[in-house]
N, C-alpha and C. Protein backbone atom coordinates (compact mmCIF):
# COMPACT_ATOMS: atom_id res chain seq x y z
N UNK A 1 0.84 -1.18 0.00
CA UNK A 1 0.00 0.00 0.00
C UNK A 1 0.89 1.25 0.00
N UNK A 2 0.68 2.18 -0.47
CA UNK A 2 1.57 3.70 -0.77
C UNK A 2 1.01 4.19 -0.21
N UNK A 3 1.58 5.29 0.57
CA UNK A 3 1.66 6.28 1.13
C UNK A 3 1.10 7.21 0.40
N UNK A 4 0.44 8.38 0.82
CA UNK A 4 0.19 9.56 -0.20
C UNK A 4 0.91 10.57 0.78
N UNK A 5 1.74 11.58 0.64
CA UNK A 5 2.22 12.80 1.16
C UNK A 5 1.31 14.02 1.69
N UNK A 6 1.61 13.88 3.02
CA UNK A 6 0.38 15.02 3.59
C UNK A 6 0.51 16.20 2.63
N UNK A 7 -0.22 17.45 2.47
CA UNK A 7 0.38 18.53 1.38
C UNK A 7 0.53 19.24 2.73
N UNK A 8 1.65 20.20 2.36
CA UNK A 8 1.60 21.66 2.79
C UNK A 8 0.91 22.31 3.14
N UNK A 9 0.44 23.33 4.30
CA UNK A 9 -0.39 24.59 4.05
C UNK A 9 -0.22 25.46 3.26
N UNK A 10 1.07 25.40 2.79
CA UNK A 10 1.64 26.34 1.80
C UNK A 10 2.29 26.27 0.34
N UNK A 11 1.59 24.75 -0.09
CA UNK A 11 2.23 24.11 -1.41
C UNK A 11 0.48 24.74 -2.31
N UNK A 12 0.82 25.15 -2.99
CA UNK A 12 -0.04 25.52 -4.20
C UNK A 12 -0.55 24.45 -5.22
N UNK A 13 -1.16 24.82 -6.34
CA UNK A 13 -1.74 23.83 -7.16
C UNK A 13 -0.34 22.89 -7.41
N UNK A 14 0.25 23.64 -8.64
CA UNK A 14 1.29 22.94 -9.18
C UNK A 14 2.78 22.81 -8.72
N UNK A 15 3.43 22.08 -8.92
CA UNK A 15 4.79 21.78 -8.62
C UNK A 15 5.47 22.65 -7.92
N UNK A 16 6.19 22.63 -6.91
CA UNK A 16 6.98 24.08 -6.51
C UNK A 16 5.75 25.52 -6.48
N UNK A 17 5.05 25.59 -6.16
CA UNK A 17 4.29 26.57 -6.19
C UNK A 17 4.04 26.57 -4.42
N UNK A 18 4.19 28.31 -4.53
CA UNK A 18 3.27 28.60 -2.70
C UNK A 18 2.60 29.32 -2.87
N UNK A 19 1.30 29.17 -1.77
CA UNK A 19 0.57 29.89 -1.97
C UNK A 19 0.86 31.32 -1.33
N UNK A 20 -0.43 32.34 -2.19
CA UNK A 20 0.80 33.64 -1.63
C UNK A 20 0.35 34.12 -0.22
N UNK A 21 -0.55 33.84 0.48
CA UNK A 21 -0.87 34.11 1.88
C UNK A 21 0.55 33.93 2.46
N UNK A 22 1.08 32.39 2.41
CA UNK A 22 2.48 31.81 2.77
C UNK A 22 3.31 32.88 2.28
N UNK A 23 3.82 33.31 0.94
CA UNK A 23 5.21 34.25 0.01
C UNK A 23 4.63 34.90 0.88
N UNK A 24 3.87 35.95 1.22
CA UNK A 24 3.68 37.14 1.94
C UNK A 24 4.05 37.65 3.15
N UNK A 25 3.88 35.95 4.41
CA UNK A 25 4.11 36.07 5.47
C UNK A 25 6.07 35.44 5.30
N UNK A 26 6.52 34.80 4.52
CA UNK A 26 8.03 35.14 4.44
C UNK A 26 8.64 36.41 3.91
N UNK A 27 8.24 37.18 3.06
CA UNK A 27 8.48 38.07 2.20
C UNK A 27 8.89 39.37 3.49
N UNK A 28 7.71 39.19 4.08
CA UNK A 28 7.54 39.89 5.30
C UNK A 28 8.14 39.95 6.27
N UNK A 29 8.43 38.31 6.71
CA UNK A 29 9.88 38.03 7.70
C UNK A 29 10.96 38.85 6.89
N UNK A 30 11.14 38.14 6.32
CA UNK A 30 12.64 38.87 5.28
C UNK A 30 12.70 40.19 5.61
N UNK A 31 11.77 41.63 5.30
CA UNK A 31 11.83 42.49 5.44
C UNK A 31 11.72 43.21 6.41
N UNK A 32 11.41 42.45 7.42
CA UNK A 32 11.30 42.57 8.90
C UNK A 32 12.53 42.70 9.80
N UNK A 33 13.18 41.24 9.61
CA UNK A 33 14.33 41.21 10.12
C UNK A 33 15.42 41.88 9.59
N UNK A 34 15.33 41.80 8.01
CA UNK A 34 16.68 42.74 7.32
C UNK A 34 15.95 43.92 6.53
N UNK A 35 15.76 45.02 7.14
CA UNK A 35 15.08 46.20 6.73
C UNK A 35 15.89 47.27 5.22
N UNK A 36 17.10 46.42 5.40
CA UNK A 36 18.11 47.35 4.50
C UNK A 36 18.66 46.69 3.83
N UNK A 37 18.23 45.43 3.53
CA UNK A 37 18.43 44.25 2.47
C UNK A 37 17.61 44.14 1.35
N UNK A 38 18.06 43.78 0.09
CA UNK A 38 17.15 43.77 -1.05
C UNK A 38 15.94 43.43 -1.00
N UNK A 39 14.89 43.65 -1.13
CA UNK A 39 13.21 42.54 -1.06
C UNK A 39 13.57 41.62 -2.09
N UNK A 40 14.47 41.85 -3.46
CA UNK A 40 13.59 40.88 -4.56
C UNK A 40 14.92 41.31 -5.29
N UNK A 41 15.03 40.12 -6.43
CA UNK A 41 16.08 40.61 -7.65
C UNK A 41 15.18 40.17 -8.82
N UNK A 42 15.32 40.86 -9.78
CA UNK A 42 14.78 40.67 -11.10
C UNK A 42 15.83 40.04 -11.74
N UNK A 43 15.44 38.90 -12.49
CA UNK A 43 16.17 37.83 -13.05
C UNK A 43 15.75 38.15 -14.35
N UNK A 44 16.35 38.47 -15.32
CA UNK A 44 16.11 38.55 -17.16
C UNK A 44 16.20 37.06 -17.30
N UNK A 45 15.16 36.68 -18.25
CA UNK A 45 14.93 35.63 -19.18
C UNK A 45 16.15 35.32 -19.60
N UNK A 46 16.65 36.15 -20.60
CA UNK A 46 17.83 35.27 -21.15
C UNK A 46 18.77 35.08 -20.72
N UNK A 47 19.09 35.53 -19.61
CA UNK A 47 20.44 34.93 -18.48
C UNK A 47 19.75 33.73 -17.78
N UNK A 48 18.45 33.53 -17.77
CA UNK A 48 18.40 31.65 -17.27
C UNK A 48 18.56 31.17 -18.50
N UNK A 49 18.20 31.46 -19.70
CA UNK A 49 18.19 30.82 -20.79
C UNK A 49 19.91 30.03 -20.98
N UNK A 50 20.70 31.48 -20.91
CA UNK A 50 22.05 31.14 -21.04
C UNK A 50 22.38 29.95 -19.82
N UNK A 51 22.49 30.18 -18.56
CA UNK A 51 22.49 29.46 -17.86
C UNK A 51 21.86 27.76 -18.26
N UNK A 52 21.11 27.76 -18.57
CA UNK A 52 20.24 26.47 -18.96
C UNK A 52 20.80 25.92 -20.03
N UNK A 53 21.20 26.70 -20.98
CA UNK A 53 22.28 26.22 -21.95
C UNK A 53 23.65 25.47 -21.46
N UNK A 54 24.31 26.32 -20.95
CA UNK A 54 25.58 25.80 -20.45
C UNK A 54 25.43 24.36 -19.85
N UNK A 55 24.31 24.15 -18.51
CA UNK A 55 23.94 23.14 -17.98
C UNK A 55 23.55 21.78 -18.98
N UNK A 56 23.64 22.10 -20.41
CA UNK A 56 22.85 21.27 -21.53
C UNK A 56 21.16 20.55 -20.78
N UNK A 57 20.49 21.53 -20.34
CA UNK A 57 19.42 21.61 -20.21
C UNK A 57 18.21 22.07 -21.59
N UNK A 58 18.62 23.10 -21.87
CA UNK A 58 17.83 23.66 -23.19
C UNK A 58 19.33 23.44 -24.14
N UNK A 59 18.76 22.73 -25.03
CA UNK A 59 19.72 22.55 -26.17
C UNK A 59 19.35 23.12 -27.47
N UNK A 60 19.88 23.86 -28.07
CA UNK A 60 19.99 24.18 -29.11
C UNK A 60 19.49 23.40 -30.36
N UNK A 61 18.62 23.06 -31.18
CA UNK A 61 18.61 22.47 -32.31
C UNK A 61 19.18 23.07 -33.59
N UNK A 62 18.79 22.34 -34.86
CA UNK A 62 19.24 22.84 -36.21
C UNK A 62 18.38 24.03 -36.69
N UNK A 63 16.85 23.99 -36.38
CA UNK A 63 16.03 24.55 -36.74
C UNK A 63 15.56 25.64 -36.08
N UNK A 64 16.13 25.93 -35.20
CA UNK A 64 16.09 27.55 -34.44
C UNK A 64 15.39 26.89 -33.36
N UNK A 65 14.93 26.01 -32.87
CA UNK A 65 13.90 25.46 -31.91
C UNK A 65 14.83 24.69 -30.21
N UNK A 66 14.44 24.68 -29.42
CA UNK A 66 15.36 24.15 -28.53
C UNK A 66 14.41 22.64 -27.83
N UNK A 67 15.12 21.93 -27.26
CA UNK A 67 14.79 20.20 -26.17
C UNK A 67 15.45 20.52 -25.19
N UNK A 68 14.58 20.07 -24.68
CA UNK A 68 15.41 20.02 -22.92
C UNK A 68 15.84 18.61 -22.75
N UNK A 69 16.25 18.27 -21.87
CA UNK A 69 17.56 17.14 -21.33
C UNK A 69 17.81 17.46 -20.19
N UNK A 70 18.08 16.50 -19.73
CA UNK A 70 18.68 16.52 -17.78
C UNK A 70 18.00 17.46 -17.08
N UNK A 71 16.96 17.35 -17.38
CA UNK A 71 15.95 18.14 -16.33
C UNK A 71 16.51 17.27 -14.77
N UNK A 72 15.80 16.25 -14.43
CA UNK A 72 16.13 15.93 -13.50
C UNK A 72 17.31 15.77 -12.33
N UNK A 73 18.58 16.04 -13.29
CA UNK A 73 19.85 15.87 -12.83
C UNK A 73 20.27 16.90 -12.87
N UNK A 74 19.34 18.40 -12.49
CA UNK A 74 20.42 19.49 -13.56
C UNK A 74 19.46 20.86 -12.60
N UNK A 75 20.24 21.55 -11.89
CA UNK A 75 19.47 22.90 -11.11
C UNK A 75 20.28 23.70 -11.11
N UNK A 76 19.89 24.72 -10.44
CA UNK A 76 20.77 26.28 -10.52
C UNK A 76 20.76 26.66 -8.30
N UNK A 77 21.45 27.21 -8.13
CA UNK A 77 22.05 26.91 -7.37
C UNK A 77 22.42 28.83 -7.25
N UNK A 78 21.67 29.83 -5.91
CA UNK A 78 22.06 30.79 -5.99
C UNK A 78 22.45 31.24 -4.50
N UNK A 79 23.57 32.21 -4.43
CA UNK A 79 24.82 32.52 -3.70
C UNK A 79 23.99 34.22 -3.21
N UNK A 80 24.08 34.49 -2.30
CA UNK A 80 24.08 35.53 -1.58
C UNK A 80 25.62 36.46 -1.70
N UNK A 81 25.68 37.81 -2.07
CA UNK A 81 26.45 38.09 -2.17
C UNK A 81 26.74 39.66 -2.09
N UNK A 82 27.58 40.58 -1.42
CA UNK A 82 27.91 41.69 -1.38
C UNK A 82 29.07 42.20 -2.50
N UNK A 83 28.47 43.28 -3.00
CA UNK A 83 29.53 44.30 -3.87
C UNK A 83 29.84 45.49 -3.18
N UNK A 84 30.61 45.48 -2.38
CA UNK A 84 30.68 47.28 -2.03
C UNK A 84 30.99 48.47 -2.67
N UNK A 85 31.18 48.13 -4.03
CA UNK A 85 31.67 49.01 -4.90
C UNK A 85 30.24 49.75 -5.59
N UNK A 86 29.05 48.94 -5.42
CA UNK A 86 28.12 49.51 -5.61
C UNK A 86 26.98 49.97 -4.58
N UNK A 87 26.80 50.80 -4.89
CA UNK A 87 25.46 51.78 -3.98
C UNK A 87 24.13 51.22 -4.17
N UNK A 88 23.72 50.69 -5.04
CA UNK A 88 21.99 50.64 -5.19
C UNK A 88 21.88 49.26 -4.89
N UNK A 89 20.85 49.26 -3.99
CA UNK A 89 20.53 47.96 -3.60
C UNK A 89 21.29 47.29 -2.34
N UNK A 90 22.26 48.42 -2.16
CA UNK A 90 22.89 47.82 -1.05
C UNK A 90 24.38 46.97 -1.62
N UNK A 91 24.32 46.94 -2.89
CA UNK A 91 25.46 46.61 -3.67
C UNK A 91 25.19 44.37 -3.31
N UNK A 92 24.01 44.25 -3.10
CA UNK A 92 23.47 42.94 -2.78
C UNK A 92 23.49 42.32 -4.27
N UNK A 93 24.05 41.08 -4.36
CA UNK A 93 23.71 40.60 -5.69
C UNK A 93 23.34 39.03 -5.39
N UNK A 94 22.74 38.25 -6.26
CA UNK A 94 22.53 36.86 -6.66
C UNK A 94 23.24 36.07 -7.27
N UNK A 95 24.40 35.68 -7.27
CA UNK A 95 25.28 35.03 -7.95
C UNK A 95 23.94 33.09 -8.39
N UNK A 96 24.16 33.35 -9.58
CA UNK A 96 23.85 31.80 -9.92
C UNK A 96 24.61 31.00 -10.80
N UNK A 97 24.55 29.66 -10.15
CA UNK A 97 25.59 28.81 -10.79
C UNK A 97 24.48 27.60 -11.35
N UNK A 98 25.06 27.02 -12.31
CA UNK A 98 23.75 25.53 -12.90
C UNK A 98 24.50 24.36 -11.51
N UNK A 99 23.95 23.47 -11.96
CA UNK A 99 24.38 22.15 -10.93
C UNK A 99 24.27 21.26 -11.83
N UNK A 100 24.73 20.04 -11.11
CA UNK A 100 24.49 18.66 -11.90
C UNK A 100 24.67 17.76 -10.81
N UNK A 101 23.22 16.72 -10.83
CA UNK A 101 23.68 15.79 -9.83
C UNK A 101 25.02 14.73 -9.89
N UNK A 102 25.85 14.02 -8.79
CA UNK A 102 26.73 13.78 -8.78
C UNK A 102 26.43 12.24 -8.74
N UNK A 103 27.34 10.99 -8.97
CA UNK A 103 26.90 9.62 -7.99
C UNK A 103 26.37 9.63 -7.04
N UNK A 104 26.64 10.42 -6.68
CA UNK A 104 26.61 10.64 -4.69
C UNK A 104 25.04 11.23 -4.51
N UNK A 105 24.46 11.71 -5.72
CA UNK A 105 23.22 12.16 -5.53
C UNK A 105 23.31 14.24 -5.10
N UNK A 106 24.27 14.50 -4.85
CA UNK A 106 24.71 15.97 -4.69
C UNK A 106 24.82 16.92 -5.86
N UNK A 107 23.99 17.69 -5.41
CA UNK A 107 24.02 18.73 -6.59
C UNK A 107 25.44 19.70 -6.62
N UNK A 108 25.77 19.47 -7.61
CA UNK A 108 27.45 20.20 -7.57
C UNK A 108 27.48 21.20 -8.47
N UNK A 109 27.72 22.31 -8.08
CA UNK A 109 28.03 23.41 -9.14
C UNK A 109 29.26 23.41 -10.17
N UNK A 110 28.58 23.63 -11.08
CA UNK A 110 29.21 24.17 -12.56
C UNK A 110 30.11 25.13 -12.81
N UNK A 111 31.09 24.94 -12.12
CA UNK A 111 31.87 26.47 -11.57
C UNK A 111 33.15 26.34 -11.57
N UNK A 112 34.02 26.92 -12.43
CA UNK A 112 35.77 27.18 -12.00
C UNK A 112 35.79 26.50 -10.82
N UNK A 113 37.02 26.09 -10.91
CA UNK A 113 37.61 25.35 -9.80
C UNK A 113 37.05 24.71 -8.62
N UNK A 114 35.60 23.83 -9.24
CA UNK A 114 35.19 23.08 -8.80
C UNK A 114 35.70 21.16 -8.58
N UNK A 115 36.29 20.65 -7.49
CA UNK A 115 36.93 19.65 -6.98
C UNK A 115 36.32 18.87 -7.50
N UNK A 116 37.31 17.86 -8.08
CA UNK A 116 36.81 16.35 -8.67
C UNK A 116 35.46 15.75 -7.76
N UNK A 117 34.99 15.48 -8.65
CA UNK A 117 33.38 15.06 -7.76
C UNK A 117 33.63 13.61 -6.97
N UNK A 118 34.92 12.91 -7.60
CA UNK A 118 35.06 11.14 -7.45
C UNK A 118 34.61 10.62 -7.72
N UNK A 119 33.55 10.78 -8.52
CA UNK A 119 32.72 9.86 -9.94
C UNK A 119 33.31 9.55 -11.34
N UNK A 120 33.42 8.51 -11.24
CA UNK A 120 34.25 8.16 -12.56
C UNK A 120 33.52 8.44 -14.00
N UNK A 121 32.10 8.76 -14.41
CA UNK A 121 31.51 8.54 -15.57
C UNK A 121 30.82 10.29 -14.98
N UNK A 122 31.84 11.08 -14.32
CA UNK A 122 30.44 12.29 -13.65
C UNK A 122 30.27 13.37 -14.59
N UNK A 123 28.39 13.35 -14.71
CA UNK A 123 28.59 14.86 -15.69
C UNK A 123 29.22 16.22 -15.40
N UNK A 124 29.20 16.17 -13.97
CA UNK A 124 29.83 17.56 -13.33
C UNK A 124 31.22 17.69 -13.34
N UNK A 125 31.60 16.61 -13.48
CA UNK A 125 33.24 17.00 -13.98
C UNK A 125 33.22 17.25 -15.67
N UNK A 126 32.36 16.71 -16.65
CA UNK A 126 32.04 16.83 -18.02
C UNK A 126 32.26 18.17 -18.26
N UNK A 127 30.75 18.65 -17.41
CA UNK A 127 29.83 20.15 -17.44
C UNK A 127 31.11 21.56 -16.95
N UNK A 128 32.36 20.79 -16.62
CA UNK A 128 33.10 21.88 -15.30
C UNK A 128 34.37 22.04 -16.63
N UNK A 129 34.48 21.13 -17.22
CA UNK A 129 35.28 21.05 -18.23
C UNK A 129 35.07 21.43 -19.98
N UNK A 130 34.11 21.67 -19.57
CA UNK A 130 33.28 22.55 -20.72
C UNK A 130 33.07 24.04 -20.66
N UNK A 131 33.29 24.60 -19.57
CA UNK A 131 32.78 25.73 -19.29
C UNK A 131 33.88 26.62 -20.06
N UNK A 132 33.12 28.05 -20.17
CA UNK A 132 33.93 28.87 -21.04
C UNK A 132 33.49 30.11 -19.92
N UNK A 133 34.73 30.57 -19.50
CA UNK A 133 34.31 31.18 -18.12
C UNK A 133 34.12 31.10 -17.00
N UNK A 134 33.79 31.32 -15.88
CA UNK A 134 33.56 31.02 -14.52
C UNK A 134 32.59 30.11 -13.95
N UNK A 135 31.62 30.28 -14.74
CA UNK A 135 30.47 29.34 -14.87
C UNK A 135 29.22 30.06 -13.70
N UNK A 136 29.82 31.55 -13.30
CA UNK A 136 29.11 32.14 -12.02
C UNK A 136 28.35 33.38 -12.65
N UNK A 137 27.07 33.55 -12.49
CA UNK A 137 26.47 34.61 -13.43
C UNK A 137 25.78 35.57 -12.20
N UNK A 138 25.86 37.11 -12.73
CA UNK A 138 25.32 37.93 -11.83
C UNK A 138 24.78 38.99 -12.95
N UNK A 139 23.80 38.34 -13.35
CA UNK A 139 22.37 38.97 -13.92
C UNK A 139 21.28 39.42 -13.14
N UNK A 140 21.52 40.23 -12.05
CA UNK A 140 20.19 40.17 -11.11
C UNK A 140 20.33 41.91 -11.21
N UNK A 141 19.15 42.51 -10.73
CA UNK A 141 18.81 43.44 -10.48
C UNK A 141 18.05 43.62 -9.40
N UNK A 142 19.07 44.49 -8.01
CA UNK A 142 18.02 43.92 -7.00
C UNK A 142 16.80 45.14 -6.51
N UNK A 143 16.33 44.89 -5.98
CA UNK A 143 14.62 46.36 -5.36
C UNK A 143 15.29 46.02 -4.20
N UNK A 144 15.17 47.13 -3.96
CA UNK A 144 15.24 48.55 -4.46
C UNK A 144 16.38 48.69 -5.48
N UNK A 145 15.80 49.33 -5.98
CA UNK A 145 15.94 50.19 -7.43
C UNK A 145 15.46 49.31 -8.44
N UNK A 146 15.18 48.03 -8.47
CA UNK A 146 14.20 47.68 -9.90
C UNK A 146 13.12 46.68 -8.90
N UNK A 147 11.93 47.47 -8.92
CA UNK A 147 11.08 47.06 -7.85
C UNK A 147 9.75 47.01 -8.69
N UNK A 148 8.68 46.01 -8.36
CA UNK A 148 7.56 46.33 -8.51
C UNK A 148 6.46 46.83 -7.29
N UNK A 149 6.29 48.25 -7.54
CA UNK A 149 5.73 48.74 -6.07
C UNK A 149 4.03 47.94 -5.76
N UNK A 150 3.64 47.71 -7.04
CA UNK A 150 2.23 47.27 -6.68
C UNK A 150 2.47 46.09 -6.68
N UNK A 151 3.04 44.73 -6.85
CA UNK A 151 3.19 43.30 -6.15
C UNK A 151 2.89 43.16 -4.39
N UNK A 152 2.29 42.13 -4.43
CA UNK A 152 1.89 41.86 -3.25
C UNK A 152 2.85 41.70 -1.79
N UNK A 153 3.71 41.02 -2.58
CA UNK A 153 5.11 41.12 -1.65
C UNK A 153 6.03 41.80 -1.65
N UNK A 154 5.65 43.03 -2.36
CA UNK A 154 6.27 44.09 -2.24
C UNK A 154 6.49 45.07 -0.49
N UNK A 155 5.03 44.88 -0.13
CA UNK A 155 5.06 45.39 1.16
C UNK A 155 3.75 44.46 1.60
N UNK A 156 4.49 43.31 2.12
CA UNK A 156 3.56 42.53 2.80
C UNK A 156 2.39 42.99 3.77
């Protein structure tokens, strides 16, 4: 006999989804406790796109069209991070890296001078050896200063 998984109070219809009563009352912690910390970063489309590429997640076809692949074995992975060289936002950024699961079942980032995983057949040593660049992307824009004032979790 199987089990069915109690749900959440705070899991929504579909996959990874919360409901926003729940985003609201974290959104809210967040801004509560760190009053002078970003609320939110705006992520552009085509820097996950790129990202998703690198990961050979969205692949490229002949015909201008893209397939996905390694969905399951394959996430992004984001870093908290200070710039002091910049003023807006607190100089707060989102560093994101892709992942790839390992033997070991560990999601390992896609990143310069990332340590032999010890998997002999591992995509993350593949994916680390492919990279053209750092493999660390800081496409974010954080609110304050690119904010949506009327979103709900804007001011919980």
């Amino acid at each position: 006999m199987s089990q069915t998984r109690e749900k959440s109070k705070c899991e929504g219809e579909s996959e990874n989804e919360v409901k926003l009563a729940c985003a609201k009352t974290w959104a809210k912690k967040w801004q509560t406790d760190f009053p002078n910390h970003s609320k939110a970063f705006l992520i552009p489309a085509i820097d996950l796109i790129q990202a998703l590429k690198e990961m050979d997640v969205l692949v490229p076809q002949e015909d201008g069209n893209y397939s996905l692949k390694n969905i399951e074995s394959s996430g992004v992975r984001a870093y908290m991070a200070i710039d002091e060289e910049i003023k807006d936002g607190g100089g707060e950024k989102l560093l994101i890296v892709g992942t790839k699961v390992d033997c070991k079942g560990i999601h390992r980032d896609i990143i310069e001078d990332e340590k032999h995983s010890g998997c002999d057949d591992s995509d993350v040593d593949l994916a680390v050896n492919k990279l053209i660049g750092s493999g660390v992307f800081d496409f974010t824009s954080p609110c304050p200063s690119d904010c949506d004032i009327n979103s709900p979790l804007f001011n919980p």
